[in-house]
Structures are given as structure tokens and as C-alpha cells.
PDB file of N, CA and C in Angstrom:
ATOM      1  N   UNK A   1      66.419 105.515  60.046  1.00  0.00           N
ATOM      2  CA  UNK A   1      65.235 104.731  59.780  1.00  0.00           C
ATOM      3  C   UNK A   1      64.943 103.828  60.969  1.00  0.00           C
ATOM      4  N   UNK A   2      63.653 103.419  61.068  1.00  0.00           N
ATOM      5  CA  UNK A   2      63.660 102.546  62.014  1.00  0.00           C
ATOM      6  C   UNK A   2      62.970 101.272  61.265  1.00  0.00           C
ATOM      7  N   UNK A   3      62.867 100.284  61.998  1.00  0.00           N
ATOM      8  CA  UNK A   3      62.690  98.684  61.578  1.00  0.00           C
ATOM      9  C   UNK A   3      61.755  98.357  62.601  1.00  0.00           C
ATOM     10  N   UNK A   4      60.528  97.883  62.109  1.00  0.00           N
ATOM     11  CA  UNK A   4      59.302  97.824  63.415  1.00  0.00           C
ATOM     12  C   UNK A   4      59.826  96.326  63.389  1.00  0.00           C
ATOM     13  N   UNK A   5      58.499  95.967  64.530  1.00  0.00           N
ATOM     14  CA  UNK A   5      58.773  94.606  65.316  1.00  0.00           C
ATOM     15  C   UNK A   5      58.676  93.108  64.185  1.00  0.00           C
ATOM     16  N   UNK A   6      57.962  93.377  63.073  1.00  0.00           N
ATOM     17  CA  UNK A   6      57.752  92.568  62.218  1.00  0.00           C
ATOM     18  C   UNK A   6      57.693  92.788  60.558  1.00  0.00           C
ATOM     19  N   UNK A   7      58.758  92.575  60.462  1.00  0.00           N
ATOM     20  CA  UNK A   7      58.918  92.687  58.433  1.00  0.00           C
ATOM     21  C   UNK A   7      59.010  91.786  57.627  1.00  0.00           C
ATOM     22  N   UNK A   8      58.104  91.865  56.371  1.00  0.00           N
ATOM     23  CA  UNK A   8      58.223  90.716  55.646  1.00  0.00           C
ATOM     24  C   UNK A   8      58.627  91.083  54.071  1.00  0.00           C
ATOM     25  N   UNK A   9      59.443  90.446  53.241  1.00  0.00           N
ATOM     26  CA  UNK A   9      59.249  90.784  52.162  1.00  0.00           C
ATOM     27  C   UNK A   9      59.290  89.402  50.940  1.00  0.00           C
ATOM     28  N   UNK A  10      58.974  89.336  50.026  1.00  0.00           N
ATOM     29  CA  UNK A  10      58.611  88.617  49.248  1.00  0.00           C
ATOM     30  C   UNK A  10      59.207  88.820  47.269  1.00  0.00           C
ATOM     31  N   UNK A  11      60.200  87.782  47.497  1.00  0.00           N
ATOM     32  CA  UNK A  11      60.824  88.508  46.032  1.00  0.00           C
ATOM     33  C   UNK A  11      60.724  87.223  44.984  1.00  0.00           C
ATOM     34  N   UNK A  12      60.795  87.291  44.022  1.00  0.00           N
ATOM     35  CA  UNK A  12      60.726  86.418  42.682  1.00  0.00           C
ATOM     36  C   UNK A  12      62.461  86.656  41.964  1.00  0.00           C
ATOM     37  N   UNK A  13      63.238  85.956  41.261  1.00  0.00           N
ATOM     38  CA  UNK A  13      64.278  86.369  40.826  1.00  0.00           C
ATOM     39  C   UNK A  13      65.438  87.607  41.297  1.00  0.00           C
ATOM     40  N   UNK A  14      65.291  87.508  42.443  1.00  0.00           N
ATOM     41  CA  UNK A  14      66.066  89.137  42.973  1.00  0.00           C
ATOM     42  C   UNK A  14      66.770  88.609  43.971  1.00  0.00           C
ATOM     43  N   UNK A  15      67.410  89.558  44.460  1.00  0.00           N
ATOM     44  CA  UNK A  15      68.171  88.781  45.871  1.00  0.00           C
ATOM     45  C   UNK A  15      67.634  90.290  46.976  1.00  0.00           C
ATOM     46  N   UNK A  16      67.993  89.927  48.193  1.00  0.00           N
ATOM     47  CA  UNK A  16      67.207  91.058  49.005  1.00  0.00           C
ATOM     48  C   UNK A  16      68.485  91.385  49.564  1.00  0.00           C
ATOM     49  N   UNK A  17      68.945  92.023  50.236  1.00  0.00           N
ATOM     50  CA  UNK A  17      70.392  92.807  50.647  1.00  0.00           C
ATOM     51  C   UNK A  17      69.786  93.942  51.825  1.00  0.00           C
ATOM     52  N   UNK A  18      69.714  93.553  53.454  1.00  0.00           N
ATOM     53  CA  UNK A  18      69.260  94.200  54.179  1.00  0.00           C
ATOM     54  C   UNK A  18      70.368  94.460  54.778  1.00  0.00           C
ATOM     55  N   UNK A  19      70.547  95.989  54.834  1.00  0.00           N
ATOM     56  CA  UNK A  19      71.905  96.378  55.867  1.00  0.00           C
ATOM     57  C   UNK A  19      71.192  97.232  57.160  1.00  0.00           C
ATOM     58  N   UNK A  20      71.107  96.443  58.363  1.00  0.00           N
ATOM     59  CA  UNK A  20      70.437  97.282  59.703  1.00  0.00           C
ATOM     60  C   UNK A  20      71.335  98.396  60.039  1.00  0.00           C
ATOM     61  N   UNK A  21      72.776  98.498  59.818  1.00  0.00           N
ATOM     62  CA  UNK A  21      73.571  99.237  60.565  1.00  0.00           C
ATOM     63  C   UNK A  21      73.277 100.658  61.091  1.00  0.00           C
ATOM     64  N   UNK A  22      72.458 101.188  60.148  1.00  0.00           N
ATOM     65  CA  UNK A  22      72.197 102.509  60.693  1.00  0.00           C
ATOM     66  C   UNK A  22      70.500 102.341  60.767  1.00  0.00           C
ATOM     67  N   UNK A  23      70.118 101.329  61.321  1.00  0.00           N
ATOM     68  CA  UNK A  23      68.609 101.383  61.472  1.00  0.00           C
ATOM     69  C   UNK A  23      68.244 101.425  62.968  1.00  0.00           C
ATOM     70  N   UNK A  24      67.196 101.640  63.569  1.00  0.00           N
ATOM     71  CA  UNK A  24      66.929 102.077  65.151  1.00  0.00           C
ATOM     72  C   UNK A  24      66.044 100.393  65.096  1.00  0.00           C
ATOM     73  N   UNK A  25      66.546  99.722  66.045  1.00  0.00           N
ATOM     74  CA  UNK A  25      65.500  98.805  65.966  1.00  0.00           C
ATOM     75  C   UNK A  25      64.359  98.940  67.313  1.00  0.00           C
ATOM     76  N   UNK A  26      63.143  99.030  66.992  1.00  0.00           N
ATOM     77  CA  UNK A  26      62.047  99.506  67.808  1.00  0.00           C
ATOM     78  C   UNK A  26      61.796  98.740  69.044  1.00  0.00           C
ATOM     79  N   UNK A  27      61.998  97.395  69.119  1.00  0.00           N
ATOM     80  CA  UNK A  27      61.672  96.453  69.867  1.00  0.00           C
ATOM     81  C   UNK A  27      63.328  95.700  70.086  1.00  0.00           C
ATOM     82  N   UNK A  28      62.806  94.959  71.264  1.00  0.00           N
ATOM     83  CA  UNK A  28      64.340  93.967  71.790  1.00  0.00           C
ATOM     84  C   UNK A  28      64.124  92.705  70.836  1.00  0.00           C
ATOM     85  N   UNK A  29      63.764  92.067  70.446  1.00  0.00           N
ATOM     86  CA  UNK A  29      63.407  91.271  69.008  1.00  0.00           C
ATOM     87  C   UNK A  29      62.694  91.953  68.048  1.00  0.00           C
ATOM     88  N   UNK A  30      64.184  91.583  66.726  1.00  0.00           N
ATOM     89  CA  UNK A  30      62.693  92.045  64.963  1.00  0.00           C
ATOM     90  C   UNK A  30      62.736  90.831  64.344  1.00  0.00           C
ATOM     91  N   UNK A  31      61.740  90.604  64.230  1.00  0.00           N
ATOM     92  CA  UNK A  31      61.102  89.327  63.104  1.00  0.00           C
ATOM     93  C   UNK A  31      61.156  90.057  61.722  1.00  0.00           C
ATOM     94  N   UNK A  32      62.022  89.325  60.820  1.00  0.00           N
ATOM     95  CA  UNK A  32      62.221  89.801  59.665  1.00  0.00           C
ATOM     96  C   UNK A  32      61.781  88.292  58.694  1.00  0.00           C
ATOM     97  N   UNK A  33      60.976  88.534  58.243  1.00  0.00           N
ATOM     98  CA  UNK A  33      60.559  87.204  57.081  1.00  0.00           C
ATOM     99  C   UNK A  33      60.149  87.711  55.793  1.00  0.00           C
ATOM    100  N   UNK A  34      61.730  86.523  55.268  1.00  0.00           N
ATOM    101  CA  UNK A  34      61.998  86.513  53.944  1.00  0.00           C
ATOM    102  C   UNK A  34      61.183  85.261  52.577  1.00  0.00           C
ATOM    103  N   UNK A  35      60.941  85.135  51.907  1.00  0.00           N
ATOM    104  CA  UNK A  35      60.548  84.242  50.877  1.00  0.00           C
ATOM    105  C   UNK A  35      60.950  84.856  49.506  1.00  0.00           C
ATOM    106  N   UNK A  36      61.726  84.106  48.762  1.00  0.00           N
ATOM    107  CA  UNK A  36      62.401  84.314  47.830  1.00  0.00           C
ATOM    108  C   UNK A  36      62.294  82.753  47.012  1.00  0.00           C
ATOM    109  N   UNK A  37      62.418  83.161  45.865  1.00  0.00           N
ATOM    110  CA  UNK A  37      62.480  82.022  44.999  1.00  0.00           C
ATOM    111  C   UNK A  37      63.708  82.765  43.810  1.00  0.00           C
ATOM    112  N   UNK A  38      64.780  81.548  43.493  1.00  0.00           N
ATOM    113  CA  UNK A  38      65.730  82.109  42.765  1.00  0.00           C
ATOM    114  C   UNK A  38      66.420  83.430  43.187  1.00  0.00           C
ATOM    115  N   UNK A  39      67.215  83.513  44.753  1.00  0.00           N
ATOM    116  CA  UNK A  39      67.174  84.776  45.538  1.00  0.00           C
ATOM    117  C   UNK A  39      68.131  84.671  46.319  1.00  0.00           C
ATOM    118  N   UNK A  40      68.871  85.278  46.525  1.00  0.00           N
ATOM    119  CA  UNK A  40      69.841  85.385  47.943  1.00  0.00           C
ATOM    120  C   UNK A  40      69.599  86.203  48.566  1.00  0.00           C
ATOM    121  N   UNK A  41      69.719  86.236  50.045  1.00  0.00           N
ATOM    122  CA  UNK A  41      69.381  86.955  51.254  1.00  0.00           C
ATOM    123  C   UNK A  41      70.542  87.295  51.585  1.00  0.00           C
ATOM    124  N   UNK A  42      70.915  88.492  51.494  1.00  0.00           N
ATOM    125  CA  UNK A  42      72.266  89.482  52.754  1.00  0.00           C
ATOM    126  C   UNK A  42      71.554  90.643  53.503  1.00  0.00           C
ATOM    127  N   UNK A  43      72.316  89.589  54.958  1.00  0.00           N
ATOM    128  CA  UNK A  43      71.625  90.630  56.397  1.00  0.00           C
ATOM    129  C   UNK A  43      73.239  91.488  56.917  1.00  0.00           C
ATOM    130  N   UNK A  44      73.558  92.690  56.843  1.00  0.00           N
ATOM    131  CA  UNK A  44      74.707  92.909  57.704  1.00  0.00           C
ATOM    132  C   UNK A  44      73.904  93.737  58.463  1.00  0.00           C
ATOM    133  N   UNK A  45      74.571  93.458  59.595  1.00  0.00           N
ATOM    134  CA  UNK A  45      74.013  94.047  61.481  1.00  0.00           C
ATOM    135  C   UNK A  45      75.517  94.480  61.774  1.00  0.00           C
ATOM    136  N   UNK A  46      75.399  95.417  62.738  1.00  0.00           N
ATOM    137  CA  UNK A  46      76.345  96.258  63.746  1.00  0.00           C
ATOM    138  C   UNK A  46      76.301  94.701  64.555  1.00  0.00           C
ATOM    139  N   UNK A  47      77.810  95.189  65.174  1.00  0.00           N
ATOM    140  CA  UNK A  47      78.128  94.233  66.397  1.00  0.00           C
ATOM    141  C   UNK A  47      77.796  94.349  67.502  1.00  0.00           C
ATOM    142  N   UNK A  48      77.464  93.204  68.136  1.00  0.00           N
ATOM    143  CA  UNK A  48      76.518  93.525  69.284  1.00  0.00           C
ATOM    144  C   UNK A  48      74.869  93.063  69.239  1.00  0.00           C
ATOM    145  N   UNK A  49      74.632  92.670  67.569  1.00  0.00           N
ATOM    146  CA  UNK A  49      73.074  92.472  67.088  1.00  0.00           C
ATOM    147  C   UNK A  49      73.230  90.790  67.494  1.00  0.00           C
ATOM    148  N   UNK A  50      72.313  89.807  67.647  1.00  0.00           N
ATOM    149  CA  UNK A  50      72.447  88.900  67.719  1.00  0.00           C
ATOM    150  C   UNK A  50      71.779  88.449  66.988  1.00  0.00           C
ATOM    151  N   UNK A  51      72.066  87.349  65.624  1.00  0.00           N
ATOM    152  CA  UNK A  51      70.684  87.125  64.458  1.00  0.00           C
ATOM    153  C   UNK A  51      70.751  85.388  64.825  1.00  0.00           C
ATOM    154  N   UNK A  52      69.578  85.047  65.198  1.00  0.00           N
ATOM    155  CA  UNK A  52      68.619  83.503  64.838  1.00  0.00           C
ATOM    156  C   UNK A  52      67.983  83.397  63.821  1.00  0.00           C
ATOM    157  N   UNK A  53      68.537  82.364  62.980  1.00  0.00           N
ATOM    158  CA  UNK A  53      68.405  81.798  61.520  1.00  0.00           C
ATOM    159  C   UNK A  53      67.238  80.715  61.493  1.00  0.00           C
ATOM    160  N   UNK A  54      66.140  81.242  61.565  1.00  0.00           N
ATOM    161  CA  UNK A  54      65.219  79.950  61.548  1.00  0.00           C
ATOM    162  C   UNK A  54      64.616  80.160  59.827  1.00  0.00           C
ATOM    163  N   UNK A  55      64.938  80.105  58.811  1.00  0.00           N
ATOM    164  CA  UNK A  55      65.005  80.303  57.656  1.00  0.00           C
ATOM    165  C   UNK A  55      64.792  79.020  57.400  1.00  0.00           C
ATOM    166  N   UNK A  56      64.127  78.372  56.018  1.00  0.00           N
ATOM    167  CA  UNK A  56      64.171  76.852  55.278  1.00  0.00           C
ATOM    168  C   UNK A  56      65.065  77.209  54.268  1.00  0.00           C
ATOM    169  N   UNK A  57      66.099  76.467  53.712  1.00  0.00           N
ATOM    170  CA  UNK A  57      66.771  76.623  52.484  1.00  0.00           C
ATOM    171  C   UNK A  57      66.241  75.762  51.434  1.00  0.00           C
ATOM    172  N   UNK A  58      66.165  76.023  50.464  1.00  0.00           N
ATOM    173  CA  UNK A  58      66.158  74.499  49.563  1.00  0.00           C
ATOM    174  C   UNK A  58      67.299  75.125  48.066  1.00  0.00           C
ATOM    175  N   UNK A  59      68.064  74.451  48.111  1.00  0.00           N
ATOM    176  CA  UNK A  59      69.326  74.249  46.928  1.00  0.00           C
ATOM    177  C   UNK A  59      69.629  75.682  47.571  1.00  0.00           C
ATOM    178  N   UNK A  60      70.020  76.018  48.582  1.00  0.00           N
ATOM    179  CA  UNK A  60      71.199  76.567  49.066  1.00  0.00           C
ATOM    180  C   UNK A  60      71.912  76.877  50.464  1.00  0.00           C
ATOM    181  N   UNK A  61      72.922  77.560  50.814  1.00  0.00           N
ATOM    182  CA  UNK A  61      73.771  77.585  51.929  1.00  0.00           C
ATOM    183  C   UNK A  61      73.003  78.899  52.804  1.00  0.00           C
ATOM    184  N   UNK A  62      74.180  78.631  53.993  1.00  0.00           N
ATOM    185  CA  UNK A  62      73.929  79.901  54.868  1.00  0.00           C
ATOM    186  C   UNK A  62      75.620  79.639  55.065  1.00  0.00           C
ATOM    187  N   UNK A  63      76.204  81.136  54.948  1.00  0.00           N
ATOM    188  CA  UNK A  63      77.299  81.818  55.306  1.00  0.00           C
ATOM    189  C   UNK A  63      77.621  82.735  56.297  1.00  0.00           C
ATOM    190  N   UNK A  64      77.854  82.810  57.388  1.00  0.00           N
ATOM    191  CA  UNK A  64      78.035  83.775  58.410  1.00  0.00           C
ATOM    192  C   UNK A  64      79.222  84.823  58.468  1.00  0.00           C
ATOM    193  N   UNK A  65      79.661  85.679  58.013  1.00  0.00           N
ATOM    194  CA  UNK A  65      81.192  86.322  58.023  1.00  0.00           C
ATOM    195  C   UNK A  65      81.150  87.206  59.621  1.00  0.00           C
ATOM    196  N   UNK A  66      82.136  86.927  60.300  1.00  0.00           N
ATOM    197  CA  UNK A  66      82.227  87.514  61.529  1.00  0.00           C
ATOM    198  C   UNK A  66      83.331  88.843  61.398  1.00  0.00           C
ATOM    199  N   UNK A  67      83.621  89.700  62.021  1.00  0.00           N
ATOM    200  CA  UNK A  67      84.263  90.914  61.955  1.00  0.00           C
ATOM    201  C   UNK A  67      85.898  89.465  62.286  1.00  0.00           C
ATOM    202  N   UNK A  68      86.946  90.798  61.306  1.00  0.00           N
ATOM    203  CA  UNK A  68      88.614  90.576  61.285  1.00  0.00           C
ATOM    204  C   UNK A  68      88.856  89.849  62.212  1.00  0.00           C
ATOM    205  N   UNK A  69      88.331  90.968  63.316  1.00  0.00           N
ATOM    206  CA  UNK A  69      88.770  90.119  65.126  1.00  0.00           C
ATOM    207  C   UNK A  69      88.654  89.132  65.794  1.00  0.00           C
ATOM    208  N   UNK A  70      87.943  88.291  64.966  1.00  0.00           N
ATOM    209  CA  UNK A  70      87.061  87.523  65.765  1.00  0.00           C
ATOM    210  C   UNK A  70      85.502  87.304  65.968  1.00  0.00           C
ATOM    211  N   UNK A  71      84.928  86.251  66.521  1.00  0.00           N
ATOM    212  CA  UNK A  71      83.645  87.012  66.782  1.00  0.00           C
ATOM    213  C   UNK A  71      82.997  87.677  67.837  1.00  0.00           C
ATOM    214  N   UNK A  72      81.844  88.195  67.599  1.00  0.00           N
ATOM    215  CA  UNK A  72      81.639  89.440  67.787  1.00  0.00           C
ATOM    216  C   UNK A  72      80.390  89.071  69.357  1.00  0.00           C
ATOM    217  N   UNK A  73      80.983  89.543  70.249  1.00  0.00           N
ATOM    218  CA  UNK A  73      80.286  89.099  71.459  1.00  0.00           C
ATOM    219  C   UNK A  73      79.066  88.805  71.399  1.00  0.00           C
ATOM    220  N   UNK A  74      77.912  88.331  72.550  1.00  0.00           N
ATOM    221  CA  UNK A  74      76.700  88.378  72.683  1.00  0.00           C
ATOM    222  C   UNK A  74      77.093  89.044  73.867  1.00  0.00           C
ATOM    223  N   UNK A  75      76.029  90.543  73.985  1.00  0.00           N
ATOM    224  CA  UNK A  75      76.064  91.138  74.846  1.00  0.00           C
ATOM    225  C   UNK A  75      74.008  90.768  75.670  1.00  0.00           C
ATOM    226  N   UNK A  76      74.417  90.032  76.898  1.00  0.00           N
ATOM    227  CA  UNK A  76      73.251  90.205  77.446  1.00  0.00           C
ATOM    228  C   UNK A  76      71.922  91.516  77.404  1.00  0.00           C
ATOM    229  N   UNK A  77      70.779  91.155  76.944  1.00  0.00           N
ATOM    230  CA  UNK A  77      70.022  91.919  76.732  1.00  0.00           C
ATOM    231  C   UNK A  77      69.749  93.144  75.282  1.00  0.00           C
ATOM    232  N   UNK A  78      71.232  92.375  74.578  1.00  0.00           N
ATOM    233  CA  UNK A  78      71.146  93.312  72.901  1.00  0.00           C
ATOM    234  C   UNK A  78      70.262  92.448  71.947  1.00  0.00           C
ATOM    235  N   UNK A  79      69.845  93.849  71.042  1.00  0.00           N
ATOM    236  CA  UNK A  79      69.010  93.316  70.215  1.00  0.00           C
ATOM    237  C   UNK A  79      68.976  91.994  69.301  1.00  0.00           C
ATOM    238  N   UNK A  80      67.756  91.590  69.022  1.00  0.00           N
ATOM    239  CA  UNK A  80      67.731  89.732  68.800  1.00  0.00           C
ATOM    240  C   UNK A  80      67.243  90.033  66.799  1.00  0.00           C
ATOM    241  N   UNK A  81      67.888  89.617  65.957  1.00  0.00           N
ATOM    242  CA  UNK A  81      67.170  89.601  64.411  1.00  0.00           C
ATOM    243  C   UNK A  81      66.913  88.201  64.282  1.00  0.00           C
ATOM    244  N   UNK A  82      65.649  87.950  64.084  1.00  0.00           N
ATOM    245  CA  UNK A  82      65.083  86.557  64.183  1.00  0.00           C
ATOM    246  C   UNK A  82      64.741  86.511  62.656  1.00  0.00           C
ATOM    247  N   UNK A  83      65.684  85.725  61.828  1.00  0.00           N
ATOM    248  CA  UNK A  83      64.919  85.745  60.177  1.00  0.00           C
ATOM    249  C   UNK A  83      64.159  83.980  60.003  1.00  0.00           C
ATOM    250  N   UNK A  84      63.307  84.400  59.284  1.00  0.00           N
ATOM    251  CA  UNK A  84      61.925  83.541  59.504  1.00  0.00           C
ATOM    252  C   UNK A  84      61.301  83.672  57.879  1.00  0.00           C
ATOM    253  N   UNK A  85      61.051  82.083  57.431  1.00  0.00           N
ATOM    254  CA  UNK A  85      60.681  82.088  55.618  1.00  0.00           C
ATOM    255  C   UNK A  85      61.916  81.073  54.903  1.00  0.00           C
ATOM    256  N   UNK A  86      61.741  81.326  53.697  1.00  0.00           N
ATOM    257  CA  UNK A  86      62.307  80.358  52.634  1.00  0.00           C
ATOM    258  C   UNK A  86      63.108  81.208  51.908  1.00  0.00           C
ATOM    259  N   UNK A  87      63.835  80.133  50.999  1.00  0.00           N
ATOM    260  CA  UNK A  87      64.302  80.551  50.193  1.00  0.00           C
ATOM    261  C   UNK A  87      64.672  79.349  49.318  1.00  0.00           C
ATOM    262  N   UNK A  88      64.039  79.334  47.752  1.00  0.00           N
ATOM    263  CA  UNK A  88      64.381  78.079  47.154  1.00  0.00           C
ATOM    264  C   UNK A  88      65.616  78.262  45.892  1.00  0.00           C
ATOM    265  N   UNK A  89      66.651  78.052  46.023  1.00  0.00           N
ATOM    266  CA  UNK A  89      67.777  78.313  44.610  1.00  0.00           C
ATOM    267  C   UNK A  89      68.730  79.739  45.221  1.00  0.00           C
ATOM    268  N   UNK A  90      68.594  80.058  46.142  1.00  0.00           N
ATOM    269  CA  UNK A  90      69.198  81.400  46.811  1.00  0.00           C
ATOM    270  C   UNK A  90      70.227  80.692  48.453  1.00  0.00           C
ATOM    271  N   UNK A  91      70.812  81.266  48.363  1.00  0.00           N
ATOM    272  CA  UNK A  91      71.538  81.794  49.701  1.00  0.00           C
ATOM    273  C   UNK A  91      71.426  82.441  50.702  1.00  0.00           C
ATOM    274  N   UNK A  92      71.636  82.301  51.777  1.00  0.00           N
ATOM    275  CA  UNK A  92      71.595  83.258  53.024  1.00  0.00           C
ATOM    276  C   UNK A  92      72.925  83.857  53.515  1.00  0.00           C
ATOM    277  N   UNK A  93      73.234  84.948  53.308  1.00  0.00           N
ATOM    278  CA  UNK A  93      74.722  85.018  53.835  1.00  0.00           C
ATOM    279  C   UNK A  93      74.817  86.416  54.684  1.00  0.00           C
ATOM    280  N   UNK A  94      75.467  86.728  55.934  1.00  0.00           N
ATOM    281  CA  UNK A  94      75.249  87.071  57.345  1.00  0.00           C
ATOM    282  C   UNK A  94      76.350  87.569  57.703  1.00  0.00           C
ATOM    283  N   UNK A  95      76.565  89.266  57.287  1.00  0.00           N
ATOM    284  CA  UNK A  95      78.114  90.104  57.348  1.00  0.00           C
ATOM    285  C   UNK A  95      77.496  90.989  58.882  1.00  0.00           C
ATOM    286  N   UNK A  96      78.826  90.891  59.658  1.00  0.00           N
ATOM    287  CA  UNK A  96      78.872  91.884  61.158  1.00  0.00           C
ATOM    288  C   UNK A  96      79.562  92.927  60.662  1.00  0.00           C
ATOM    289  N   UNK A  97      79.594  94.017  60.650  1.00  0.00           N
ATOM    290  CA  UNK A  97      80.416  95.410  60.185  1.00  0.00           C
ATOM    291  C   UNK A  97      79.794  96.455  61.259  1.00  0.00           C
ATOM    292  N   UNK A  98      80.917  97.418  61.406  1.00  0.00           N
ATOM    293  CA  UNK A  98      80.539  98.691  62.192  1.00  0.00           C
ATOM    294  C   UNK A  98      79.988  99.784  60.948  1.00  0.00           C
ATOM    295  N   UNK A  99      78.795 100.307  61.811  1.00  0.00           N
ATOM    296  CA  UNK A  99      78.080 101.794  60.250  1.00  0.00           C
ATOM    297  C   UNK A  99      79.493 102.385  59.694  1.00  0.00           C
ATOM    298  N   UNK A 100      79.061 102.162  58.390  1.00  0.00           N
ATOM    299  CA  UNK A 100      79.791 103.085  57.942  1.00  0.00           C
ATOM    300  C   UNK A 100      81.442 102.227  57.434  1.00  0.00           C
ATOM    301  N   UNK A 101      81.438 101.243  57.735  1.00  0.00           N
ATOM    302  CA  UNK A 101      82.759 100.049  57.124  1.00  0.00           C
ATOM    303  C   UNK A 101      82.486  99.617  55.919  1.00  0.00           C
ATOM    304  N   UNK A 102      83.178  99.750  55.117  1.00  0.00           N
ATOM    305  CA  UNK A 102      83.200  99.199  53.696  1.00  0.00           C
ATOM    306  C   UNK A 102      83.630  98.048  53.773  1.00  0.00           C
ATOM    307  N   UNK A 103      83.431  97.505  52.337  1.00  0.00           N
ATOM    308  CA  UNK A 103      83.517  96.214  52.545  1.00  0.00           C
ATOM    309  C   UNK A 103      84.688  95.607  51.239  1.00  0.00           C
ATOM    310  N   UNK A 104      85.715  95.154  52.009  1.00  0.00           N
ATOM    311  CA  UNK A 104      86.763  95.157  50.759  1.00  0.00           C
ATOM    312  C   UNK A 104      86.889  94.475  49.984  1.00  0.00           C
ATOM    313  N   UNK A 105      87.221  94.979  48.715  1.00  0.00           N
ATOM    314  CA  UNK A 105      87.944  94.102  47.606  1.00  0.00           C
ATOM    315  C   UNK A 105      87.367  92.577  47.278  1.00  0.00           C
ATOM    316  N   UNK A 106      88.295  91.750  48.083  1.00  0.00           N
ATOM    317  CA  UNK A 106      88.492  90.381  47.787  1.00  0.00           C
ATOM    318  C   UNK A 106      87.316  89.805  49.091  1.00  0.00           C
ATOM    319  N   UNK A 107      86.740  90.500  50.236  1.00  0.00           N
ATOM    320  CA  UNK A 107      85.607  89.836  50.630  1.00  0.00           C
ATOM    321  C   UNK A 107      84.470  89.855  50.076  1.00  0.00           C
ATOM    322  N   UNK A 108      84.350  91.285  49.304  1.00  0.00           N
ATOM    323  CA  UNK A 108      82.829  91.206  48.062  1.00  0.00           C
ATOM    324  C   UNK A 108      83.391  90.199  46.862  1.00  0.00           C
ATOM    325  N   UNK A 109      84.635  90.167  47.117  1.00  0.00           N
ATOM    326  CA  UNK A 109      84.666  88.947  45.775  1.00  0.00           C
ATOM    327  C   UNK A 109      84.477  87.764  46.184  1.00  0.00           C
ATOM    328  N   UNK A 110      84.455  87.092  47.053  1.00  0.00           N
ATOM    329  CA  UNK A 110      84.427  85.958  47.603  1.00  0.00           C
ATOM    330  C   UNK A 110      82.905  85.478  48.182  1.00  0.00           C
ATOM    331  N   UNK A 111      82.420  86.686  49.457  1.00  0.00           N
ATOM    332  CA  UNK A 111      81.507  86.553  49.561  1.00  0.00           C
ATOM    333  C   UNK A 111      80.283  87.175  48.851  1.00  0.00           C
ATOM    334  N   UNK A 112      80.368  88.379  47.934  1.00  0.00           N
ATOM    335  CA  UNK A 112      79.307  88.677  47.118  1.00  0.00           C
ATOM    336  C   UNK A 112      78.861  89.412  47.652  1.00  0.00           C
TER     337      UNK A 112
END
């Protein structure tokens, strides 16, 4: 699949769960804008993606989980996920995984 330069989506009671890993991203920045009410936001990106959180929260967090190793370089000139919008009563939470890594046990229990 691919992911154009600008996406928006808009949810009521739901949470949105975007996994890029196997997506082509079209452009060297994607503007992805979220608005959610009563909603949590999960972005997991391949390593190597670089995501800027310019998001508003209201009554909730942002969580970042970085790969086992450590974190996960900024490689000059790799792709930029710029998330952009609200979210009021929801979460933002921000998993690095290689395509195709599951996600274990006690980190979906923890982080959801």
C-alpha cells in the first residue's frame, strides 16, 4: 500500500491503530491528522521512520516504545511522520517494530 503526502481521519468512540510497516511512503514527509474524541491513537513505523508529535491531547498521554535495543537511530534524510490534530479522553502511543515482528505477550499487556 502506499500512504500519500497527506491523511486525515476522524473517529468518535474508536481508537485508530495505524501500522506503516509495510506501507511505501510517497513523499520524504507524511502528514497524518488525527481527531478523535473518546479514542486512542497507535502509530507503529519500521526503524529508521522518524515521527513529530505535534498532536493536542486533552485527558490523555503520549507513550513512545522504542525497539529491545535501544533506540532506534535517526538516519539523515529518512522518512519524517508528522501527526497533526486532537485527541480528547484518548491516548497517543508510538511502537518501532521491524515488518512482520509481533508483538509480545506482556508488551500488548502493558502497552495495549
Amino acid at each position: 500500500m502506499q500512504l500519500r503526502e497527506r491523511e486525515g481521519y476522524s473517529l468518535v468512540f474508536g481508537d485508530l491503530d495505524l501500522d506503516l510497516r509495510e506501507m511505501t511512503l510517497t513523499a520524504s514527509t507524511t502528514v497524518l491528522q488525527a481527531n478523535l474524541i473518546f479514542g486512542d491513537v497507535k502509530l507503529t513505523v519500521p526503524p529508521g521512520v522518524q515521527v513529530v508529535n505535534q498532536m493536542k491531547l486533552t485527558f490523555g498521554d503520549v507513550k513512545v516504545s522504542q525497539r529491545e535495543g535501544g533506540a532506534t537511530p535517526n538516519y539523515p534524510g529518512a522518512p519524517t511522520v508528522v501527526l497533526t490534530g486532537r485527541t480528547m479522553f484518548g491516548d497517543l502511543r508510538v511502537r518501532v517494530a521491524e515488518p512482520g515482528e509481533k508483538q509480545g505477550f506482556w508488551n500488548w499487556l502493558i502497552e495495549g
